[in-house]
Protein backbone atom coordinates (compact mmCIF):
# COMPACT_ATOMS: atom_id res chain seq x y z
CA UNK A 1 -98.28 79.46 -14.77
CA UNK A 2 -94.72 80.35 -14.88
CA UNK A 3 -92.48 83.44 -16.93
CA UNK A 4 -89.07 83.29 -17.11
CA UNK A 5 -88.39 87.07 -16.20
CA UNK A 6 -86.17 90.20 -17.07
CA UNK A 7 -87.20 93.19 -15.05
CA UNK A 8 -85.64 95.04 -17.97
CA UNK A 9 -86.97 93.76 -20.30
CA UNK A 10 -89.56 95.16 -22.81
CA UNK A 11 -91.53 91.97 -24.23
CA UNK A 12 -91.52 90.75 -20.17
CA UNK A 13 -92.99 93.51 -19.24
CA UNK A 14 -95.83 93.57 -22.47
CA UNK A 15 -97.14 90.05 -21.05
CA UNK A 16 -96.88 91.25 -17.42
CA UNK A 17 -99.06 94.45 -18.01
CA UNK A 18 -101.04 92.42 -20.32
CA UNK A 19 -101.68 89.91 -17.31
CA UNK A 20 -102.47 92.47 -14.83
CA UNK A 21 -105.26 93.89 -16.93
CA UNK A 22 -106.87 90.63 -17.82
CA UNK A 23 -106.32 90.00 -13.68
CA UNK A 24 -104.24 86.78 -13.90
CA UNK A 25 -101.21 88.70 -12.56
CA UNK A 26 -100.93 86.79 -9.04
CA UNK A 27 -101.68 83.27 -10.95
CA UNK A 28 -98.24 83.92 -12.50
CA UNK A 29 -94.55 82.66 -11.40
CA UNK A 30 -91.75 84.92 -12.29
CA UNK A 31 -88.71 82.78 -12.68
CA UNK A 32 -85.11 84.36 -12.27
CA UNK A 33 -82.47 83.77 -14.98
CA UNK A 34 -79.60 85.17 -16.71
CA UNK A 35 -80.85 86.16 -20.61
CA UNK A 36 -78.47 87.65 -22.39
CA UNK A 37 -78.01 87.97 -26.23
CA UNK A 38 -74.52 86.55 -26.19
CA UNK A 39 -74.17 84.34 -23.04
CA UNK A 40 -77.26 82.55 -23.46
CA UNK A 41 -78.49 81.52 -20.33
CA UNK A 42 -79.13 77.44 -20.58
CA UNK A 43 -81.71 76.90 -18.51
CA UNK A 44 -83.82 78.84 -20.83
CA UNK A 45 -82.26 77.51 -23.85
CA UNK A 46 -83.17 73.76 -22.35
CA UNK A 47 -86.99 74.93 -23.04
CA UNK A 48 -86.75 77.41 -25.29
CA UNK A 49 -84.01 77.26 -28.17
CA UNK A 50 -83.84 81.38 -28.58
CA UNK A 51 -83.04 81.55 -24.98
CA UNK A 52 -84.69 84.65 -24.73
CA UNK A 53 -87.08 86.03 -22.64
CA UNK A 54 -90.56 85.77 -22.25
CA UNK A 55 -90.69 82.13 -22.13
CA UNK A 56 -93.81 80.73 -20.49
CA UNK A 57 -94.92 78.03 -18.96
CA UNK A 58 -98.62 76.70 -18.64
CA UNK A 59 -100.41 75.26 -15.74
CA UNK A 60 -100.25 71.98 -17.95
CA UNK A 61 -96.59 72.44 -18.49
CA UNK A 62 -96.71 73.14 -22.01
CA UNK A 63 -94.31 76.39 -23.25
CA UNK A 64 -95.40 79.20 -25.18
CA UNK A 65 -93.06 81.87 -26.45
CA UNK A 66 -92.42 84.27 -27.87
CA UNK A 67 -94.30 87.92 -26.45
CA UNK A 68 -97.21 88.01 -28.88
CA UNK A 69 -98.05 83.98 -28.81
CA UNK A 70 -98.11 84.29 -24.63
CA UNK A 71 -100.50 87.28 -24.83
CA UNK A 72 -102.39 85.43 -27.24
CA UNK A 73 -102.67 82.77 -24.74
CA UNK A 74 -103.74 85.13 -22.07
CA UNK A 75 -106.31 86.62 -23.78
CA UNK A 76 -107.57 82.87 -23.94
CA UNK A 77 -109.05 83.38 -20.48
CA UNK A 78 -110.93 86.08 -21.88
CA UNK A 79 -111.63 86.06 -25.19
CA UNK A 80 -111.07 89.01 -27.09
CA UNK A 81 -110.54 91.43 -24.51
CA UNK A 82 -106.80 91.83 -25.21
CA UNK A 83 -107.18 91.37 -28.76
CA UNK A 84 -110.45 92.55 -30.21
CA UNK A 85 -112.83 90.76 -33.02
CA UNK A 86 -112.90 92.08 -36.60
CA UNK A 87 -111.64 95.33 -37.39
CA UNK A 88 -110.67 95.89 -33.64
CA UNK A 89 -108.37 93.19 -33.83
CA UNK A 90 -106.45 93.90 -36.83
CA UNK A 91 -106.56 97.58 -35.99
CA UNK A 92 -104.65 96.33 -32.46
CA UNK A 93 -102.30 93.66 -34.11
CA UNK A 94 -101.18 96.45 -36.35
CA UNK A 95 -100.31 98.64 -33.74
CA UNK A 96 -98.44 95.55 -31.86
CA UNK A 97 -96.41 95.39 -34.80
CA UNK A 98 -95.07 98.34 -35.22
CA UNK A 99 -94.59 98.82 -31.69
CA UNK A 100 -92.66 95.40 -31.13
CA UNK A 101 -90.47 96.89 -34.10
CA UNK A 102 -89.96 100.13 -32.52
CA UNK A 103 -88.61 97.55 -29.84
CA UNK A 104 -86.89 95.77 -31.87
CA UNK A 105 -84.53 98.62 -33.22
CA UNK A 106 -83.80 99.80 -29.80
CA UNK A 107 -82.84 96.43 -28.86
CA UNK A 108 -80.29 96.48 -31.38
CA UNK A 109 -79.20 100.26 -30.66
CA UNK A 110 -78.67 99.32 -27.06
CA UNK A 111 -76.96 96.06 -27.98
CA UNK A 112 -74.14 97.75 -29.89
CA UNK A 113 -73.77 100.20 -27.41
CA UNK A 114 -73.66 98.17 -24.01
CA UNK A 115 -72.95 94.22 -25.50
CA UNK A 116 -70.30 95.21 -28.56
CA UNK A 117 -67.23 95.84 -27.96
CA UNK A 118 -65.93 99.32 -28.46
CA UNK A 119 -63.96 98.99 -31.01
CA UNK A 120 -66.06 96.60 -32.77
CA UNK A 121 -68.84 99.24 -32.63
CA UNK A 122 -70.63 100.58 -35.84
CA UNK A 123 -72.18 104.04 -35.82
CA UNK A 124 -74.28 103.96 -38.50
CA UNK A 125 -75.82 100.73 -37.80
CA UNK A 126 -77.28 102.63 -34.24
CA UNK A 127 -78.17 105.41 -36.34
CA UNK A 128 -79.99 103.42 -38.82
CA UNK A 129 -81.93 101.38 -35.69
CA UNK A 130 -82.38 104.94 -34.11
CA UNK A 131 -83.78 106.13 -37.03
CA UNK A 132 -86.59 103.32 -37.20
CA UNK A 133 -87.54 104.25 -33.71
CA UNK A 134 -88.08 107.69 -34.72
CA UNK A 135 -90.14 106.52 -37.75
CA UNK A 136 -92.07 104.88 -35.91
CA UNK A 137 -92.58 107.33 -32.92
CA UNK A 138 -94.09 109.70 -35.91
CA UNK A 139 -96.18 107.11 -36.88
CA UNK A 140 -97.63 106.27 -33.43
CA UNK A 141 -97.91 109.77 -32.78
CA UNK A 142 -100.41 110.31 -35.58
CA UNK A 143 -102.48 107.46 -34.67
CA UNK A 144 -102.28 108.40 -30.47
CA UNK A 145 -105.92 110.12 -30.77
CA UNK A 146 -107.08 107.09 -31.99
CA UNK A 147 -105.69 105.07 -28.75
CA UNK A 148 -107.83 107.09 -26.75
CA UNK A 149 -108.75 104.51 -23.60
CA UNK A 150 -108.02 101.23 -24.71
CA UNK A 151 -106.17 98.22 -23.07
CA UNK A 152 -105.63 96.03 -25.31
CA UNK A 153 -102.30 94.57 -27.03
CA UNK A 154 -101.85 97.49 -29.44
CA UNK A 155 -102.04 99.78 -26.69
CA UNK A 156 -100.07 97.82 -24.25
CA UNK A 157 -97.30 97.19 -26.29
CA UNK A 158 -97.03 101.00 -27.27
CA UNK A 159 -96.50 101.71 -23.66
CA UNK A 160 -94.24 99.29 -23.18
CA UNK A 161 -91.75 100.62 -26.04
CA UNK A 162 -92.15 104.18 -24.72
CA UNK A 163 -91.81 103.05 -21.30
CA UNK A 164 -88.08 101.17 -22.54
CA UNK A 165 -87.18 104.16 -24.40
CA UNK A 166 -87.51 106.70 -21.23
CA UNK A 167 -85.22 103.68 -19.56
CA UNK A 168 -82.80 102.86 -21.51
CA UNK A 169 -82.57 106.26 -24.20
CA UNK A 170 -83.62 108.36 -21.43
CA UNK A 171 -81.77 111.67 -23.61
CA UNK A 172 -83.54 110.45 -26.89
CA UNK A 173 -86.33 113.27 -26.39
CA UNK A 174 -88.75 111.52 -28.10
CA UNK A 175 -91.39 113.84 -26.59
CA UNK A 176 -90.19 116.98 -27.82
CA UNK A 177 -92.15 117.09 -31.44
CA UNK A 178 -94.84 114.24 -30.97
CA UNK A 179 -97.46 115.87 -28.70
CA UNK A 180 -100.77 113.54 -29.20
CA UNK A 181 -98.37 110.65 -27.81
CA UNK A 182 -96.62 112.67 -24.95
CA UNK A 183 -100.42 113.15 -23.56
CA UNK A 184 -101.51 109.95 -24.50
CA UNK A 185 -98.97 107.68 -22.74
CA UNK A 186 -98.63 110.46 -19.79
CA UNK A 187 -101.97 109.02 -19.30
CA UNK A 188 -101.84 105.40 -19.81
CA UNK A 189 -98.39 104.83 -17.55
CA UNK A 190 -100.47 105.48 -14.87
CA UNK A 191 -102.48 102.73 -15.07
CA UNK A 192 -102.15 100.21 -12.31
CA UNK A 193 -100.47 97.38 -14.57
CA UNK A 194 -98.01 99.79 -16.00
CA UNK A 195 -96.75 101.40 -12.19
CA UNK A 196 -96.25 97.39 -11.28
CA UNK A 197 -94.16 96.63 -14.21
CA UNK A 198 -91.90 99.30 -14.26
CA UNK A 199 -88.12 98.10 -15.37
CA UNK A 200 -85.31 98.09 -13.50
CA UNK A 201 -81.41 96.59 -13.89
């Protein structure tokens, strides 16, 4: 199996974790390339239109993308262990959700801040993303008692958008009023998977 692979990015690092705690980790390739939201790197784009990152590769050569159908896929190997049966599963797909939209906003907010040009910039569209985040920070925080042990892709993916937010927003403070999910995640990022996926660039 083969990733094309951001160490920055978010949705890389999701599957990655998720492959380290299903232990397929060292059965997976990490391929360099250049993705970038504006100067779309082509030798993604020849296998995957978006020419974004995560895009997969199986053994069999077939590609998978985007984040949530490659963890799907991993959790092929063991059924249910990433993604839970009945009210586990929705329970963790909801979370996934709203966490991949938490990343989703702060993609945007770092976009217009490091892609745009300055003058081009827009203020209130980086509020408005900012303001998502913080929504759903609140949210998460509410539900972090719930989380209590679990790996699975609800979980996962929650780490993985607090993880970008200490990386790239590192002054957002998103700590300061949201205690249940300060102590949650200062005990999750600790995990094994999480200390070999940190981000960098």
């Amino acid at each position: 199996m083969k990733v094309y692979y951001s160490p920055a990015s978010p949705f890389v690092r999701k599957v990655l974790v998720s492959a380290h705690e299903l232990g397929l980790a060292d059965r997976i390739e990490l391929l360099s390339c250049a993705a970038h939201p504006i100067n779309r790197d082509q030798e993604i784009v020849a296998h995957n239109p978006l020419g974004q990152v995560p895009t997969f590769f199986t053994d069999d050569g077939s590609v998978i993308y985007d984040s949530r159908v490659i963890c799907e896929y991993l959790d092929s190997f063991s059924p249910g262990r990433l993604l839970g049966s009945g009210e586990s599963r929705w329970r963790a797909l909801t979370e996934q959700s709203l966490a991949d939209g938490l990343l989703d906003a702060a993609l945007l907010a770092r976009y217009e801040t490091a892609v745009r040009p300055q003058e081009l910039r827009w203020d209130s569209w980086t509020q408005s993303q900012l303001a998502k985040v913080n929504s759903a920070l609140d949210r998460l925080d509410a539900w972090a008692p719930r989380f209590a042990d679990r790996a699975d892709i609800g979980t996962i993916t929650v780490a993985c958008g607090l993880g970008y937010l200490d990386f790239r927003f590192p002054d957002h403070g998103w700590r300061g009023s949201r205690p249940q999910l300060t102590q949650w995640f200062a005990d999750f990022e600790k995990r094994p998977s999480m200390q070999a996926t940190i981000p960098r660039g």
